[in-house]
C-alpha atoms as a PDB file:
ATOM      1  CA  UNK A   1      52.620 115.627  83.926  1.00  0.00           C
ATOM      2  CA  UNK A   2      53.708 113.493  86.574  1.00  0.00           C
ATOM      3  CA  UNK A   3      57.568 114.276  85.993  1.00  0.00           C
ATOM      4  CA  UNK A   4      56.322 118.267  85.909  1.00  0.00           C
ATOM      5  CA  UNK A   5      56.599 120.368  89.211  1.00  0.00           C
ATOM      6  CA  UNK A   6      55.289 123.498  90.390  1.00  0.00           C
ATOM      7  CA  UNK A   7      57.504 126.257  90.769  1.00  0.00           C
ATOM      8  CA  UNK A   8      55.492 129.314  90.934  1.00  0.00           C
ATOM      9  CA  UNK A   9      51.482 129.886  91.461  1.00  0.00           C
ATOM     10  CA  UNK A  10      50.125 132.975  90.384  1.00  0.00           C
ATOM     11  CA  UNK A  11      46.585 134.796  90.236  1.00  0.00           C
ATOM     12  CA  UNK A  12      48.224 136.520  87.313  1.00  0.00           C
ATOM     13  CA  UNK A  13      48.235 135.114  83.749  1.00  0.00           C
ATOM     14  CA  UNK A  14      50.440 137.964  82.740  1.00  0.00           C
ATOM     15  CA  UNK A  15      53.320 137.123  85.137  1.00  0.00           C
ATOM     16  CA  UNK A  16      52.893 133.269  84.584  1.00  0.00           C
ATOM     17  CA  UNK A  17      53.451 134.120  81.334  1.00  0.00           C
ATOM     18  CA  UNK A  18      56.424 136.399  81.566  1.00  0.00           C
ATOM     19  CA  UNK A  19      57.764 133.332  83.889  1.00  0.00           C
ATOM     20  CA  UNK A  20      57.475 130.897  81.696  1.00  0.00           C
ATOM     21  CA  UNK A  21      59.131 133.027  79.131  1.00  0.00           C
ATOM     22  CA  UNK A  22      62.491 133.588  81.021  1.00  0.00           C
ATOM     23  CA  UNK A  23      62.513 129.834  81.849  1.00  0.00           C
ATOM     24  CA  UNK A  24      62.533 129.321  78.383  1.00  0.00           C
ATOM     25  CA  UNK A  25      65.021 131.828  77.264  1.00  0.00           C
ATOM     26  CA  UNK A  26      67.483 130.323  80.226  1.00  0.00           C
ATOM     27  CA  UNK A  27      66.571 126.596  78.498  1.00  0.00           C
ATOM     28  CA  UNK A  28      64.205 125.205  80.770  1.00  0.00           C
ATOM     29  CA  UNK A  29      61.063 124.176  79.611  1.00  0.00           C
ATOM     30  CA  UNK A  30      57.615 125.286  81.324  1.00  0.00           C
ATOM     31  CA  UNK A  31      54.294 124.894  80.947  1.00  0.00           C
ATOM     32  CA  UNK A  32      50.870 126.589  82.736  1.00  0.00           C
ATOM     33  CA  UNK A  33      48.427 124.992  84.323  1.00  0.00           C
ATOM     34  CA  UNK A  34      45.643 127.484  84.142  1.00  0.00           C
ATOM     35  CA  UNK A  35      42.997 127.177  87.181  1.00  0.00           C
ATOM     36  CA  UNK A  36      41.334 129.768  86.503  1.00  0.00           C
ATOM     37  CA  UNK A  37      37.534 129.990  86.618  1.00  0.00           C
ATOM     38  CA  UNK A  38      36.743 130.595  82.879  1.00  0.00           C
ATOM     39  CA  UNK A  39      33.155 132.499  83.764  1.00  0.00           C
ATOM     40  CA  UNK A  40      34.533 135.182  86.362  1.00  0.00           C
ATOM     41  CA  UNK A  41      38.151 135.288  85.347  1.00  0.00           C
ATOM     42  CA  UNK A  42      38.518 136.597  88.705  1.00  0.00           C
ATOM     43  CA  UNK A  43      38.641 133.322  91.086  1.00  0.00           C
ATOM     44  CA  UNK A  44      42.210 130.874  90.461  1.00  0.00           C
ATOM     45  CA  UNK A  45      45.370 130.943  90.157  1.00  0.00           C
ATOM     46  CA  UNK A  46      47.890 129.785  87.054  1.00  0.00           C
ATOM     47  CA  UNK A  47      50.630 127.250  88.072  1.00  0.00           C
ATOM     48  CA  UNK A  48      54.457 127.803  86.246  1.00  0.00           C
ATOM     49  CA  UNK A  49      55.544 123.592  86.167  1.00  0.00           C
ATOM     50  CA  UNK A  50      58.862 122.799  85.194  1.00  0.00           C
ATOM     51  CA  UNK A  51      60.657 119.043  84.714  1.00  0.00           C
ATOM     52  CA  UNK A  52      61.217 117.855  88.572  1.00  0.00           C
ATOM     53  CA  UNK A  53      65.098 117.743  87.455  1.00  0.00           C
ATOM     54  CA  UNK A  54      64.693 121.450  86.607  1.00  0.00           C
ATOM     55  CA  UNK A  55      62.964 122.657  89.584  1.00  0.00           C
ATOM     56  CA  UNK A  56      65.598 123.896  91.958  1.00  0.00           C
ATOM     57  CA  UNK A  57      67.254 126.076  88.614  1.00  0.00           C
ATOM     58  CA  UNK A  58      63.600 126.852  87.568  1.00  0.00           C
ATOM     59  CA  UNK A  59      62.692 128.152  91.353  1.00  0.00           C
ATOM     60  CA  UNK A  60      66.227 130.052  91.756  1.00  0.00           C
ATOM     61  CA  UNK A  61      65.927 131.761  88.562  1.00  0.00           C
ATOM     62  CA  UNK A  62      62.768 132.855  89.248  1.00  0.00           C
ATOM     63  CA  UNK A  63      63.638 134.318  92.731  1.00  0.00           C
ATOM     64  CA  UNK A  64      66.121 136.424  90.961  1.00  0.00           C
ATOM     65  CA  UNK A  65      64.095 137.501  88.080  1.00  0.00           C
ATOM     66  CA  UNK A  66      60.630 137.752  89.362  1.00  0.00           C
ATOM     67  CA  UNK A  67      59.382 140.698  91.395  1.00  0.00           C
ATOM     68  CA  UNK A  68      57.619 138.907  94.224  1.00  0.00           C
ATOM     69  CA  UNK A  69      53.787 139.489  94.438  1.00  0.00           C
ATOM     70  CA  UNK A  70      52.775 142.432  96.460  1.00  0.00           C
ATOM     71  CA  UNK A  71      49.534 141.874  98.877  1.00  0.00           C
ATOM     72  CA  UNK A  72      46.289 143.427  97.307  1.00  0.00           C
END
């Protein structure tokens, strides 16, 4: 995963999911790095990593597909 990048980070496996999906569909691989603590399922986050040669088209894509998180 050294050649991988992080382009989104999200306490929502939903939405890291749905990301990774339209990076797909648009022909840019993904993959998640869950950090999410497996007992709670409350405390984490889920990391969207992309191919470093990917990330600027990964992280624009995203910005114009992805709702941006509201504050809870």
């Amino acid at each position: 995963m050294d050649n991988w990048i992080n382009v989104m980070t999200t306490n929502n496996s939903a939405r890291a999911e749905i990301a990774r999906g339209i990076l797909e569909q648009n022909g840019i691989n993904a993959v998640l790095m869950d950090k999410i603590d497996n007992y709670s399922n409350h405390f984490g986050y889920v990391e969207v990593r992309v191919p470093t040669e990917n990330a600027e088209a990964a992280k624009t894509l995203l910005a114009n597909e992805i709702t941006p998180e509201q504050p809870q």
